[in-house]
C-alpha atoms as a PDB file:
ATOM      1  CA  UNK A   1     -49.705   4.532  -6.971  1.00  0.00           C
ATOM      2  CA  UNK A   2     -52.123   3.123  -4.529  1.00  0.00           C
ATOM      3  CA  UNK A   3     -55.863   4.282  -4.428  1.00  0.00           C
ATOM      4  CA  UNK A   4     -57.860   5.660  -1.355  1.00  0.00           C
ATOM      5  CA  UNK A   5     -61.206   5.374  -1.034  1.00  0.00           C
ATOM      6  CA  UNK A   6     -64.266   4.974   1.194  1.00  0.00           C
ATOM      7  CA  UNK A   7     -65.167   1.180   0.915  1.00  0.00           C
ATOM      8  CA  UNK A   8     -69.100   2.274   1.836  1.00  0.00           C
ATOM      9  CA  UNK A   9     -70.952   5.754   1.035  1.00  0.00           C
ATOM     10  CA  UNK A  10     -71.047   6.257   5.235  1.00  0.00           C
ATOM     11  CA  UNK A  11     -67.938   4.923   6.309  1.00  0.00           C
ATOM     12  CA  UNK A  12     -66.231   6.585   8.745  1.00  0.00           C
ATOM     13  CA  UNK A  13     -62.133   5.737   7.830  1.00  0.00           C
ATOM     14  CA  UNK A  14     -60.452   5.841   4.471  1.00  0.00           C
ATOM     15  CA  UNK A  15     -59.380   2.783   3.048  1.00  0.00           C
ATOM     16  CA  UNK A  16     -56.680   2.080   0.637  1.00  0.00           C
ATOM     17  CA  UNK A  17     -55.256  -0.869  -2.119  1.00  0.00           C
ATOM     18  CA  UNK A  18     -51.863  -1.197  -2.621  1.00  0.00           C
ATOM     19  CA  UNK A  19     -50.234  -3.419  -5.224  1.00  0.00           C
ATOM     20  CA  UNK A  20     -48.242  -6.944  -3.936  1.00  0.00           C
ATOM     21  CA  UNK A  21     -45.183  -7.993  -5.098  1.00  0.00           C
ATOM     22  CA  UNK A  22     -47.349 -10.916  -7.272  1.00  0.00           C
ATOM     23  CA  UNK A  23     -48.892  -8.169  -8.938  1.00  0.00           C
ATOM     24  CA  UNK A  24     -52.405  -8.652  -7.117  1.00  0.00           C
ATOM     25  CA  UNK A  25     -54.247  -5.624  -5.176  1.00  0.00           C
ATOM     26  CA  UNK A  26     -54.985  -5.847  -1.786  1.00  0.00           C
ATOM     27  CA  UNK A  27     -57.254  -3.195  -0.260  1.00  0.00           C
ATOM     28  CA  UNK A  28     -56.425  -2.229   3.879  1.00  0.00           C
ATOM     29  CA  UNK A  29     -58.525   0.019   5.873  1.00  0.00           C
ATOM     30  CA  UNK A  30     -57.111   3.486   6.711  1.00  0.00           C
ATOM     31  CA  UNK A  31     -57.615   6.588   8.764  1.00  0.00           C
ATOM     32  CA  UNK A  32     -60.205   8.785   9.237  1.00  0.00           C
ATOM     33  CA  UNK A  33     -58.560  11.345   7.892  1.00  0.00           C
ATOM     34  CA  UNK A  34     -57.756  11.786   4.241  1.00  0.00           C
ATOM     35  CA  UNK A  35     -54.526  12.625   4.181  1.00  0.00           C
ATOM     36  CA  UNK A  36     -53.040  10.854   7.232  1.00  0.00           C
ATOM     37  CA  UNK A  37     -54.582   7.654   4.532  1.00  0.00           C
ATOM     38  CA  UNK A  38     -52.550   8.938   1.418  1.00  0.00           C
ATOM     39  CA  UNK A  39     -49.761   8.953   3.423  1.00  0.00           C
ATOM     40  CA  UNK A  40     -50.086   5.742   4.666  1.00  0.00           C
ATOM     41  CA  UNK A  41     -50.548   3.994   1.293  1.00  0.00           C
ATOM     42  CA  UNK A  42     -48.069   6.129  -0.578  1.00  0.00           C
ATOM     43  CA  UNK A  43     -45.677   4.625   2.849  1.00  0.00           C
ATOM     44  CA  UNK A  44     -46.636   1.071   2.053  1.00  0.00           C
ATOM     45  CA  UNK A  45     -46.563   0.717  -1.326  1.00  0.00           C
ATOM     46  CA  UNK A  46     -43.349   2.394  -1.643  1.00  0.00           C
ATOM     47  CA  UNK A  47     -42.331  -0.414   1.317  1.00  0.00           C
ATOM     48  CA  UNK A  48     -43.624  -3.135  -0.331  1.00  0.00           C
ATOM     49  CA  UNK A  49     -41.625  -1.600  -3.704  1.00  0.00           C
ATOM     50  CA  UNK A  50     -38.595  -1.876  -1.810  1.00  0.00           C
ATOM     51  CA  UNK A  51     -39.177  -5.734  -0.528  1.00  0.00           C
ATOM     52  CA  UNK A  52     -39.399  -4.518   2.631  1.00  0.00           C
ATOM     53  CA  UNK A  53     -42.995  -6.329   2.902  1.00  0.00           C
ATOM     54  CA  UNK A  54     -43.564  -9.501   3.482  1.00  0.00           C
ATOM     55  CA  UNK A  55     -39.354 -10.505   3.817  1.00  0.00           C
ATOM     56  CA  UNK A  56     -39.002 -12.931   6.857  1.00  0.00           C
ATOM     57  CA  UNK A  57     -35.897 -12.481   8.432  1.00  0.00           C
ATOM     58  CA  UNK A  58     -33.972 -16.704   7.857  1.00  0.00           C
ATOM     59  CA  UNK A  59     -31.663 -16.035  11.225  1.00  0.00           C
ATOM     60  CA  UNK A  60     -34.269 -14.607  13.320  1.00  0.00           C
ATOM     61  CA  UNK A  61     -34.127 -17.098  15.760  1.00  0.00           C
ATOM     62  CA  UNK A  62     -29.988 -17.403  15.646  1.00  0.00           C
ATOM     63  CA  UNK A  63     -29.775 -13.622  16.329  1.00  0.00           C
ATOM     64  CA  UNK A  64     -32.018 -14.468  19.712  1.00  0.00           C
ATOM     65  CA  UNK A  65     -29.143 -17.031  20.630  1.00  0.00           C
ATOM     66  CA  UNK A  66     -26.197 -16.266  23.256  1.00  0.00           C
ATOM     67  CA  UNK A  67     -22.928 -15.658  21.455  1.00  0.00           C
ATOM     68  CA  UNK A  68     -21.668 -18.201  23.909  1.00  0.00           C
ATOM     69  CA  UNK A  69     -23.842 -20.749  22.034  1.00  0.00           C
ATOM     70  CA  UNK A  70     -22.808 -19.945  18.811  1.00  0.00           C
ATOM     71  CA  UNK A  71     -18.832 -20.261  20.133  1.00  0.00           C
ATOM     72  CA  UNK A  72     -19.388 -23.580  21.753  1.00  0.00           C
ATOM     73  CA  UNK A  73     -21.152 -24.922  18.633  1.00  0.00           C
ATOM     74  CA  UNK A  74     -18.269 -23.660  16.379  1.00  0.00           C
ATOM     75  CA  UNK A  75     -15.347 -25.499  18.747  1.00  0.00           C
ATOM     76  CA  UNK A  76     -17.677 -28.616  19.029  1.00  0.00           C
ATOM     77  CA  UNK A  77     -17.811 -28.619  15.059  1.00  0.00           C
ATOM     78  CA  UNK A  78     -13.990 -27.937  15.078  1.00  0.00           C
ATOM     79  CA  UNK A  79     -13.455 -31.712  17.473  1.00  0.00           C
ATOM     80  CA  UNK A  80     -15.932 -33.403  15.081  1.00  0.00           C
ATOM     81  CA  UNK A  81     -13.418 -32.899  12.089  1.00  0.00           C
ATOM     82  CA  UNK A  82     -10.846 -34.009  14.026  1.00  0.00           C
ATOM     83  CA  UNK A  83      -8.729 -30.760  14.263  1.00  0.00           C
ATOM     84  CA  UNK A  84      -6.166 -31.120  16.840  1.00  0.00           C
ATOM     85  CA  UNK A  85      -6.389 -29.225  20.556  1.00  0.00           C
ATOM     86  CA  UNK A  86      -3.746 -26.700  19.193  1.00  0.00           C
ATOM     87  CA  UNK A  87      -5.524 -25.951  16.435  1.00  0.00           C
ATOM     88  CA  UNK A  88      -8.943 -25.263  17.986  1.00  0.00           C
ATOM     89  CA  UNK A  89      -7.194 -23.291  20.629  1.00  0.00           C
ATOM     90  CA  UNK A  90      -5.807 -21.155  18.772  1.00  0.00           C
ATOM     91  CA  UNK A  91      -9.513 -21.064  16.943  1.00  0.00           C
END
């Protein structure tokens, strides 16, 4: 369960330490507002319980490719195995 606190005696926001994945804490400033904090945390820990934090996404920059691309690569890797016309046709 992360923590919420106010990092100085006069701050004005809430801050709030969540625990990573490599079992270290790491403390991120909040909200003004208590709750709207708790919330928060309790939103990012349970994200970063999940693996939802920190994941990098390995096809990101596939996904931003034209299908077209993706086709053309696939029947030019078809002719570099030497697969007959028929056969990447019907591909």
């Amino acid at each position: 369960m992360p923590s919420v606190f106010k990092a100085r005696k006069n701050a004005k926001k809430w801050s709030y330490k969540v625990k990573l994945p490599d079992g270290r804490w790491h403390t991120y400033v909040g909200f003004t507002d208590k709750r709207a904090t708790e919330s928060k945390a309790e939103q990012h820990q349970t994200s970063i319980d999940r693996g939802e934090v920190g994941l990098l996404d390995p096809y990101a920059k596939h996904k931003q490719r034209p299908l077209v691309d993706h086709i053309s690569d696939y029947i030019a890797d078809l002719k570099s195995l030497d697969r007959d016309a028929m056969h990447v046709d019907i591909t």
